[in-house]
Protein backbone atom coordinates (compact mmCIF):
# COMPACT_ATOMS: atom_id res chain seq x y z
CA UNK A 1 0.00 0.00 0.00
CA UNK A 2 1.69 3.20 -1.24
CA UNK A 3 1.79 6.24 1.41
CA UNK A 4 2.55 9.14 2.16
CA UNK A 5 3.10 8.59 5.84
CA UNK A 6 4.01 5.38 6.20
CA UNK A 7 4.66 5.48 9.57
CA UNK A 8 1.15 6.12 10.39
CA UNK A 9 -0.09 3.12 7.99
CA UNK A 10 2.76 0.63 10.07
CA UNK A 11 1.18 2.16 13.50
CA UNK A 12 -2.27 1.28 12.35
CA UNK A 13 -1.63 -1.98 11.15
CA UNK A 14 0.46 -2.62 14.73
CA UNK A 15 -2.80 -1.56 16.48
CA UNK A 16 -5.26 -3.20 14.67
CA UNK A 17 -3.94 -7.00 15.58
CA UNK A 18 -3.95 -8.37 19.35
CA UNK A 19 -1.17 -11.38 18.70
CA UNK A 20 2.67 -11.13 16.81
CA UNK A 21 5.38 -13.14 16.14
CA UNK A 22 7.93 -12.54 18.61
CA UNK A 23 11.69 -13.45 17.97
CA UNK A 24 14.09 -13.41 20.67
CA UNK A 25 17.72 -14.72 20.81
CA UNK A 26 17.69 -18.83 22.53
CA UNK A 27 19.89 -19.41 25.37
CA UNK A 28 19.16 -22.59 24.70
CA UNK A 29 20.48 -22.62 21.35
CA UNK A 30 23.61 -20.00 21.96
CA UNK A 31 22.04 -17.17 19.71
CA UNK A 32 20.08 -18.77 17.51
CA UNK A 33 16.13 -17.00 16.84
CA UNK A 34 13.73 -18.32 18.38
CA UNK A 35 10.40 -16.94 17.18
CA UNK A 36 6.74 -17.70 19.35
CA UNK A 37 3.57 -16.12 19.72
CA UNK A 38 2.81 -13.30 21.73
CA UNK A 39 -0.32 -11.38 22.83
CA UNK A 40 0.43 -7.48 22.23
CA UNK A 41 -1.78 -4.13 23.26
CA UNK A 42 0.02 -0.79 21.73
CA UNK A 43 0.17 2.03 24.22
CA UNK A 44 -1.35 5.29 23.33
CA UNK A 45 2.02 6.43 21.42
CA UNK A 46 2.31 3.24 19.65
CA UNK A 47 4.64 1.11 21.70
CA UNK A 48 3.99 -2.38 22.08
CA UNK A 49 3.35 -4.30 25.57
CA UNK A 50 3.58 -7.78 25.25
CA UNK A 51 2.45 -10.08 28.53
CA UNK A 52 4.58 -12.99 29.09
CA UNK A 53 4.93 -16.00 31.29
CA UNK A 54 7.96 -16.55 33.34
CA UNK A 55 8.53 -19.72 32.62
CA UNK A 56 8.18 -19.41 28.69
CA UNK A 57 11.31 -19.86 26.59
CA UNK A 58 10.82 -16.19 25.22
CA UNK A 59 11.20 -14.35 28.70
CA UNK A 60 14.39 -16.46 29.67
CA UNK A 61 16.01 -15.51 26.61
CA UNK A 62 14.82 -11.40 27.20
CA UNK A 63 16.47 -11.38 30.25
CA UNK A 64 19.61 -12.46 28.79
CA UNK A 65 19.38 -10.37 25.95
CA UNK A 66 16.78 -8.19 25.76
CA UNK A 67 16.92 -7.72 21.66
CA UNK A 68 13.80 -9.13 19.99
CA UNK A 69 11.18 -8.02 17.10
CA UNK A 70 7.88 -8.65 16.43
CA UNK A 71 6.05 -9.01 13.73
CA UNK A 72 2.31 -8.48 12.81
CA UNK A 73 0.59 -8.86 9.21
CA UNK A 74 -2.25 -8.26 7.49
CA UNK A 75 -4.42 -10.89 6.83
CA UNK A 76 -4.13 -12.23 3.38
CA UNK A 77 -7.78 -13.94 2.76
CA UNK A 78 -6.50 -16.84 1.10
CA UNK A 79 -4.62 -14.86 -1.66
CA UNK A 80 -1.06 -14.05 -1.75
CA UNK A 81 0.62 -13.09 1.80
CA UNK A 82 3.30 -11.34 0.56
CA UNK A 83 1.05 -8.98 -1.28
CA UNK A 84 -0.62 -7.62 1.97
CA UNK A 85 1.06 -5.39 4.77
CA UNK A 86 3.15 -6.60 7.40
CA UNK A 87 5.15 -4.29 10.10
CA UNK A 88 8.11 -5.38 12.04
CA UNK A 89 9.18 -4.21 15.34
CA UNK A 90 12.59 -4.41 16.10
CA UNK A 91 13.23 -3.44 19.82
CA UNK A 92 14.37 -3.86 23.56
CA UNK A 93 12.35 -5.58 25.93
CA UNK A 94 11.86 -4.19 29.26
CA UNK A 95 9.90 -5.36 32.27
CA UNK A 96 7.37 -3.28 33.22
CA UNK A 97 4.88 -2.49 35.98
CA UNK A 98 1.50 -1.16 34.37
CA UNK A 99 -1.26 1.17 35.69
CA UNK A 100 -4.69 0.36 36.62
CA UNK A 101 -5.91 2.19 33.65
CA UNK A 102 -3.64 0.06 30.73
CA UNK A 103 -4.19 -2.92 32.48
CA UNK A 104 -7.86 -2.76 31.80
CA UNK A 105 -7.05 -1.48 28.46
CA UNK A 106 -4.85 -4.54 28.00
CA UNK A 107 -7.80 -7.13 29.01
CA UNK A 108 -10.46 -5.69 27.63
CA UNK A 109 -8.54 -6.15 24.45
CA UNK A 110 -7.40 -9.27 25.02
CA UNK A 111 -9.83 -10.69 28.17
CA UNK A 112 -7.76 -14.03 28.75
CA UNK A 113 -5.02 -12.10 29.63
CA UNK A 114 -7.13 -11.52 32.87
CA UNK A 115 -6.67 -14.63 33.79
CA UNK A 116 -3.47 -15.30 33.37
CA UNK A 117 -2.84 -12.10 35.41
CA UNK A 118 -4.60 -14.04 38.31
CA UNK A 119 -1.89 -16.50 38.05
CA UNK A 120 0.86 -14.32 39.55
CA UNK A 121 3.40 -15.30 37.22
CA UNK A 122 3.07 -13.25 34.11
CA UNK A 123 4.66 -9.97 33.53
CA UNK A 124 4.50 -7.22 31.49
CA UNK A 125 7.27 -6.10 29.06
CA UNK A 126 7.50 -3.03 26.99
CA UNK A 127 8.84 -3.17 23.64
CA UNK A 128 11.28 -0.05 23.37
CA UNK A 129 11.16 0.47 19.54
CA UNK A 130 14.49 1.04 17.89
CA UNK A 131 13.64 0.64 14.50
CA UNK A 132 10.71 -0.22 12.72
CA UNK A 133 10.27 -2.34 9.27
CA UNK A 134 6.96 -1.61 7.34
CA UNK A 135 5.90 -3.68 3.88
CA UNK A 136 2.69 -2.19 2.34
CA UNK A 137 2.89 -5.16 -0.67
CA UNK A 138 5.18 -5.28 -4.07
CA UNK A 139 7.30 -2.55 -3.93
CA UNK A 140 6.05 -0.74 -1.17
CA UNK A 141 8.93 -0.95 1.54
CA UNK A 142 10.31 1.41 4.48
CA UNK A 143 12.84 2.20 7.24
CA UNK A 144 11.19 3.97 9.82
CA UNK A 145 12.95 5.66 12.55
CA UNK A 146 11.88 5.26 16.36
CA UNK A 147 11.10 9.34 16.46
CA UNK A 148 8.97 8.81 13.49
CA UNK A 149 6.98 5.59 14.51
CA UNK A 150 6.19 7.24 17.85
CA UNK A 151 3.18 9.33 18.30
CA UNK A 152 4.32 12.78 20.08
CA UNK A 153 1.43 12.82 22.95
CA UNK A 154 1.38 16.12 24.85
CA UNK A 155 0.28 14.76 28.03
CA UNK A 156 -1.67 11.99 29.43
CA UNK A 157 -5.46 13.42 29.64
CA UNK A 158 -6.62 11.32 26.58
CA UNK A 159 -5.13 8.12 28.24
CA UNK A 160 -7.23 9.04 31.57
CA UNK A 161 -10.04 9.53 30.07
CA UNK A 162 -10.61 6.70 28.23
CA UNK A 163 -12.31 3.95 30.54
CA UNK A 164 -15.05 5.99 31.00
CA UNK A 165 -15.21 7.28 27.43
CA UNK A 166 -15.45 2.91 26.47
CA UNK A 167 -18.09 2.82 29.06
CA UNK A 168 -20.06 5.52 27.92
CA UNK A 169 -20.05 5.03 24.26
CA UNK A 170 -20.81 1.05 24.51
CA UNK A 171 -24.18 1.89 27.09
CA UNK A 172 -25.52 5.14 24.45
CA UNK A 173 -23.66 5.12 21.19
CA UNK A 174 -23.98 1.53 19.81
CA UNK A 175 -26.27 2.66 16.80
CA UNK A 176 -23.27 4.76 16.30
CA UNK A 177 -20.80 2.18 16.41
CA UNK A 178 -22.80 -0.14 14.22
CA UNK A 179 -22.66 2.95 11.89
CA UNK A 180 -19.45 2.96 11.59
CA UNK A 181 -18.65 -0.58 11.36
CA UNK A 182 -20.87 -0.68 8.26
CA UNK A 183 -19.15 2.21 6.28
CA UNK A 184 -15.68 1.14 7.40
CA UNK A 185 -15.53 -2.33 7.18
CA UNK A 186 -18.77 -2.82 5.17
CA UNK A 187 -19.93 -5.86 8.09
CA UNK A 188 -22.97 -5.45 9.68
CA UNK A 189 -22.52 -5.80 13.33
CA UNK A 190 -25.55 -6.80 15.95
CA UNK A 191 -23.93 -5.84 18.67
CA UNK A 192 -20.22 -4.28 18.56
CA UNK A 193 -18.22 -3.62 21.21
CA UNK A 194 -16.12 -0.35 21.90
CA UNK A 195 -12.71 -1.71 23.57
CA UNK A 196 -10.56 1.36 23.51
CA UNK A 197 -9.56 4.11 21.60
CA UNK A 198 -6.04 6.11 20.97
CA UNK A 199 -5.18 9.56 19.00
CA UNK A 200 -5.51 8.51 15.71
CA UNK A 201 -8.96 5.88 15.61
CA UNK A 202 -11.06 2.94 17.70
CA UNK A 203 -10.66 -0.20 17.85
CA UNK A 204 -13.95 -2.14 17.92
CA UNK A 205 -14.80 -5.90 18.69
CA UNK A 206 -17.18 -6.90 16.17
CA UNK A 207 -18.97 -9.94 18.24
CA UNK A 208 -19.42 -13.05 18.32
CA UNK A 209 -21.26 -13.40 15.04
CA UNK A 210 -18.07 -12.42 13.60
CA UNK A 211 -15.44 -14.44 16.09
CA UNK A 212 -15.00 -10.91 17.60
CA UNK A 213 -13.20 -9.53 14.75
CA UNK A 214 -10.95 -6.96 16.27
CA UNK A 215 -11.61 -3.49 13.87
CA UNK A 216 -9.46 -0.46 13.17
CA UNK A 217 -11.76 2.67 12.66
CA UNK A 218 -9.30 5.71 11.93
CA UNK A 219 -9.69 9.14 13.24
CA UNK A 220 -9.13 11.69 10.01
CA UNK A 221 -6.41 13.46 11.97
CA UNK A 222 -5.03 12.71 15.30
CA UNK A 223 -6.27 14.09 17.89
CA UNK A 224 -4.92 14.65 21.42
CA UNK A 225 -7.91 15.76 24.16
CA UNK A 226 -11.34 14.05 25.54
CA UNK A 227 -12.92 17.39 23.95
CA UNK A 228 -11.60 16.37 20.38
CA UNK A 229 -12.43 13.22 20.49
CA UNK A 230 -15.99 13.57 21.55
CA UNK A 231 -16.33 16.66 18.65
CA UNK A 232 -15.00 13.89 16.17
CA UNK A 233 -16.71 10.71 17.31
CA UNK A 234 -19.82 12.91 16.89
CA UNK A 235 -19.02 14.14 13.31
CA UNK A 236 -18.58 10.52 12.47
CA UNK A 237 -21.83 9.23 14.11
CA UNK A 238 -23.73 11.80 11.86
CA UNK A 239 -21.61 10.99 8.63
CA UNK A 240 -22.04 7.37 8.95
CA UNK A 241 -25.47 7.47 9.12
């Protein structure tokens, strides 16, 4: 997909999948990749928080060397994978405590994460971008620095306010969100499911009748404050209808 920002497009792709493929560097093999699957929430600049187990072979080898990448992809629909869009992360991996407000962020994205957070041995681990890799199809490939990949947020008041906004929208707006599913993803969705929101769109869980489809429903610019975002969600209620 040609761009003209493709650091944006890589961001929205990152956001708009809830598992990767995570390569880190064995210990058991002396160095040799070791790639698994990983369950991934962006923050609201676009870094990527992965929750691990401590026994799993990935977090040994991050705390003996905490280099690793992960990769998400569009999916391909049956047709040609190396046509569609794929983003790589290549980063450090730090352990990280989390507040109240990402956690629920994190599980309401990803709600069997809650229970493995009542086991008491999974942790979270940020995923410090260094460099990003973005493939938009043929042809269509970038280098993308970390101070372009990462959103420039002015402060935190979006962040704060956004388990309430989830609330709120998903008890009064769902005509609005089954709005927008229609003109954005062309699915018609019974009941949809707001599950969190960041500056530049929503992500929506399209229900069971769809396997709870996780989809990306862009902002047309970023924007930074609860007072933008309710003046835009409202402009695209009333265009979507």
């Amino acid at each position: 997909m040609a761009t003209a920002d493709p650091a944006r497009v890589a961001r929205t792709l990152l956001r708009s999948r809830r598992y990767g493929a995570l390569s880190t560097l064995s210990v058991e093999m002396d160095g040799w990749p070791f790639g698994s699957l990983a369950p991934y929430v962006t923050t609201h600049d676009g870094t990527p928080v992965v929750l691990l187990s401590r026994l799993a072979e990935h977090t040994r080898n991050l705390l003996a060397d905490p280099r690793a990448s992960l990769m998400a992809r569009e999916p391909s629909g049956g047709g040609d994978a190396q046509a569609v869009g794929r983003v790589t992360i290549l980063a450090r991996a730090a352990r990280t405590s989390v507040d109240a407000a990402f956690r629920a962020r994190f599980v309401r994205h990803l709600p069997e994460a809650e229970g493995y957070l009542g086991l008491g041995d999974f942790d979270f681990y940020r995923l410090e971008v260094e460099r990003v890799r973005y493939i938009g199809g043929f042809g269509a490939i970038h280098w993308i620095g970390r101070a372009d990949f990462l959103l420039q947020i002015p402060d935190d008041t979006l962040a704060a306010a956004e388990a309430a906004a989830v609330e709120h929208v998903n008890a009064a707006h769902a005509d609005a969100l089954r709005a927008l599913c229609r003109l954005h993803h062309a699915i018609a969705c019974t009941e949809p499911r707001l599950l969190g929101y960041d500056p530049e769109g929503l992500d929506v869980d399209a229900g069971a009748e769809h396997g709870h489809r996780l989809l990306r429903i862009p902002f047309p610019a970023p924007l930074f404050t609860p007072e933008e975002l309710r003046a835009t969600l409202a402009r695209m209620a009333r265009a979507a209808r």
